[in-house]
C-alpha atoms as a PDB file:
ATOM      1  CA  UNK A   1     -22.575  -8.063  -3.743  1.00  0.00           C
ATOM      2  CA  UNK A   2     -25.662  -8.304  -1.587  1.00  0.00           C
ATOM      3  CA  UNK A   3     -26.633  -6.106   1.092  1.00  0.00           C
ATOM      4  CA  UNK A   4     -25.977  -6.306   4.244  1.00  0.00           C
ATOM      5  CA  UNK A   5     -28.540  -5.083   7.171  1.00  0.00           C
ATOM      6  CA  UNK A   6     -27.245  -4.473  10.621  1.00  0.00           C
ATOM      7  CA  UNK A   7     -29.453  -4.595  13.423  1.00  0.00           C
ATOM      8  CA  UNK A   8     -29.190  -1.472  15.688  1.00  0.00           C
ATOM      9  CA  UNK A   9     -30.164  -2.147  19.791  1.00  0.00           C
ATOM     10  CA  UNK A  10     -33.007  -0.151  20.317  1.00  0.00           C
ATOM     11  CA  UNK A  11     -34.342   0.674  24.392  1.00  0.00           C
ATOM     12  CA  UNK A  12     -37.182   2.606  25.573  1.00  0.00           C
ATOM     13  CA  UNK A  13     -37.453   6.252  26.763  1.00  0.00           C
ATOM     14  CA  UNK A  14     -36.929   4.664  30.774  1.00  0.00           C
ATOM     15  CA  UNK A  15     -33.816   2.864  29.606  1.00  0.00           C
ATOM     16  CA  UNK A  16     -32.322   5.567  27.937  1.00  0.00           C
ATOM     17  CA  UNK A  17     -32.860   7.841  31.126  1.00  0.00           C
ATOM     18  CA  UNK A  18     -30.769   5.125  33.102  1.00  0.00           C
ATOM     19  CA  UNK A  19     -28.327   5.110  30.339  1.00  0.00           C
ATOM     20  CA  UNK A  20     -27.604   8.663  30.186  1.00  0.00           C
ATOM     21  CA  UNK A  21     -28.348   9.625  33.142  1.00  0.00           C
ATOM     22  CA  UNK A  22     -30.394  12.260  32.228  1.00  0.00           C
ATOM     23  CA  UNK A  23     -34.471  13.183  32.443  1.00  0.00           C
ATOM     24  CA  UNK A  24     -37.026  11.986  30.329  1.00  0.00           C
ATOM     25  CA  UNK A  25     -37.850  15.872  29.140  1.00  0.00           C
ATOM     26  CA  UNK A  26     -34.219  16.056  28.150  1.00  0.00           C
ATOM     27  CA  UNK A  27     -34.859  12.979  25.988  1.00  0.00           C
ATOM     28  CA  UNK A  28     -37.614  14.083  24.561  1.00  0.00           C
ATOM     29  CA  UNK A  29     -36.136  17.557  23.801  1.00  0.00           C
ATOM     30  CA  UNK A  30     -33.157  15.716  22.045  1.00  0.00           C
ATOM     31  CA  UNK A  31     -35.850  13.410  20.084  1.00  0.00           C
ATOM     32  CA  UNK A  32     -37.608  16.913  19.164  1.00  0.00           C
ATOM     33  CA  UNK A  33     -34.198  18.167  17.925  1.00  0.00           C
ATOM     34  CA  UNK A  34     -33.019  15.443  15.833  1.00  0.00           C
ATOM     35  CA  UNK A  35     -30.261  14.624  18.678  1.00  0.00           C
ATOM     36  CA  UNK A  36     -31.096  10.814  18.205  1.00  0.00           C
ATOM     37  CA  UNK A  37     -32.662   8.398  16.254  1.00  0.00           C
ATOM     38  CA  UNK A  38     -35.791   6.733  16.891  1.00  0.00           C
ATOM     39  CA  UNK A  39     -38.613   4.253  15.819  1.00  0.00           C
ATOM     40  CA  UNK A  40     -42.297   3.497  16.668  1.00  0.00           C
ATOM     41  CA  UNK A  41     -42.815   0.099  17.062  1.00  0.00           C
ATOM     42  CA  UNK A  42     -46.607  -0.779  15.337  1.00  0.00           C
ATOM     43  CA  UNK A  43     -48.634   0.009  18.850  1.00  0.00           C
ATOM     44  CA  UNK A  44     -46.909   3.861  19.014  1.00  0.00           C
ATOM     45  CA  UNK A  45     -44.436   3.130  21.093  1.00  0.00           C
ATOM     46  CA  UNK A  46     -40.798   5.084  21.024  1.00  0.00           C
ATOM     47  CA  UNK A  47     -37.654   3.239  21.021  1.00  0.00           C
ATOM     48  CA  UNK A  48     -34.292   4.799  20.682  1.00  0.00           C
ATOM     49  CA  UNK A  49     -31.452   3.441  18.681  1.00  0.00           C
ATOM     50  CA  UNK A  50     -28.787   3.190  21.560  1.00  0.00           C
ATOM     51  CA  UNK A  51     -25.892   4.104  19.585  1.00  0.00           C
ATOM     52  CA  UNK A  52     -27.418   7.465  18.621  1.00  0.00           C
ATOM     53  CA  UNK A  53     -27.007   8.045  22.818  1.00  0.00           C
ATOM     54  CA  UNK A  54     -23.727   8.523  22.340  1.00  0.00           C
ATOM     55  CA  UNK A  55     -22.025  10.785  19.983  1.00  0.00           C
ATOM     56  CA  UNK A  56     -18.629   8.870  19.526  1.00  0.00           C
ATOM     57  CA  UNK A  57     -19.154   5.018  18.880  1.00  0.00           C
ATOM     58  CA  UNK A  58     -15.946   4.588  21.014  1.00  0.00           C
ATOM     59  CA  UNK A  59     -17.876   5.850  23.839  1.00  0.00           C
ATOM     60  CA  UNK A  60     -20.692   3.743  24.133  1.00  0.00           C
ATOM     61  CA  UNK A  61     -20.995   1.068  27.069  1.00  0.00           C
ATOM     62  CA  UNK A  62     -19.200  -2.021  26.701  1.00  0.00           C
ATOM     63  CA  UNK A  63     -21.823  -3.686  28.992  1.00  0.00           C
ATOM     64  CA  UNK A  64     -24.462  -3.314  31.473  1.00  0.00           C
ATOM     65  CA  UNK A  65     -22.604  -2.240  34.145  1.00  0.00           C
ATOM     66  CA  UNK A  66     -20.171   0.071  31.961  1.00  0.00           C
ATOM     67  CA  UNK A  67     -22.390   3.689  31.296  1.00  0.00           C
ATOM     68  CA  UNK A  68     -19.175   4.737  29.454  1.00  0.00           C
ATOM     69  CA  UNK A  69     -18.858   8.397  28.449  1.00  0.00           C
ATOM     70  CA  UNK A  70     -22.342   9.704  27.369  1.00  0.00           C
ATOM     71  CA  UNK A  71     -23.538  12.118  24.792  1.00  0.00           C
ATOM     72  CA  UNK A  72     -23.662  15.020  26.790  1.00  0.00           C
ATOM     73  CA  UNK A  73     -20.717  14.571  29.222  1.00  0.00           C
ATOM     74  CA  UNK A  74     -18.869  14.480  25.925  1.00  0.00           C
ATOM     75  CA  UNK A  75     -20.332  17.723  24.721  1.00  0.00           C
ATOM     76  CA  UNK A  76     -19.664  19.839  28.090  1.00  0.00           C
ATOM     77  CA  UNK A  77     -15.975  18.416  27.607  1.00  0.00           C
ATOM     78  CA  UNK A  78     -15.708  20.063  24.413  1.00  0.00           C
ATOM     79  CA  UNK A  79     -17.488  23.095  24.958  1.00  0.00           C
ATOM     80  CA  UNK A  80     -19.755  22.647  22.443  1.00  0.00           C
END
C-alpha cells in the first residue's frame, strides 16, 4: 500500500483573526503554546493549518460564510 498525503488548508495570521474571531496576540499566544499548527512558507512567512483552529473537526466551517463553532467558544462551553 502506498501512502497517501493529504493536503491541509493553510491561511495567514489576518485570516485566522477573521476566522476566529479573535486578536492577532491571541493567535500568536496560541502559536507560542502549541494551540495550533503552523508552517513557514520559504520567505518566513506564518501560515496556520485551518483545521488546527478548531478543536473538534465537526466544528469547523462548512464554507465562507459559515464561522461554525470555534476553538475557543468550544472551550468556554466546556469549562475547560
Amino acid at each position: 500500500m502506498g501512502e497517501m498525503l493529504l493536503e491541509r488548508k493553510t491561511v495567514s495570521i489576518p485570516r485566522a483573526c477573521e476566522l476566529v474571531g479573535v486578536s492577532r496576540r491571541t493567535i500568536y499566544n496560541w502559536l507560542a503554546g502549541g494551540k495550533v499548527q503552523y508552517v513557514r512558507t520559504a520567505g518566513g512567512s506564518v501560515r496556520i493549518f485551518e483545521d488546527t483552529l478548531w478543536r473538534d473537526p465537526e466544528a469547523a466551517p462548512e464554507g465562507e460564510g459559515d464561522r461554525g463553532t470555534t476553538w475557543t467558544q468550544q472551550r468556554l462551553s466546556r469549562g475547560a
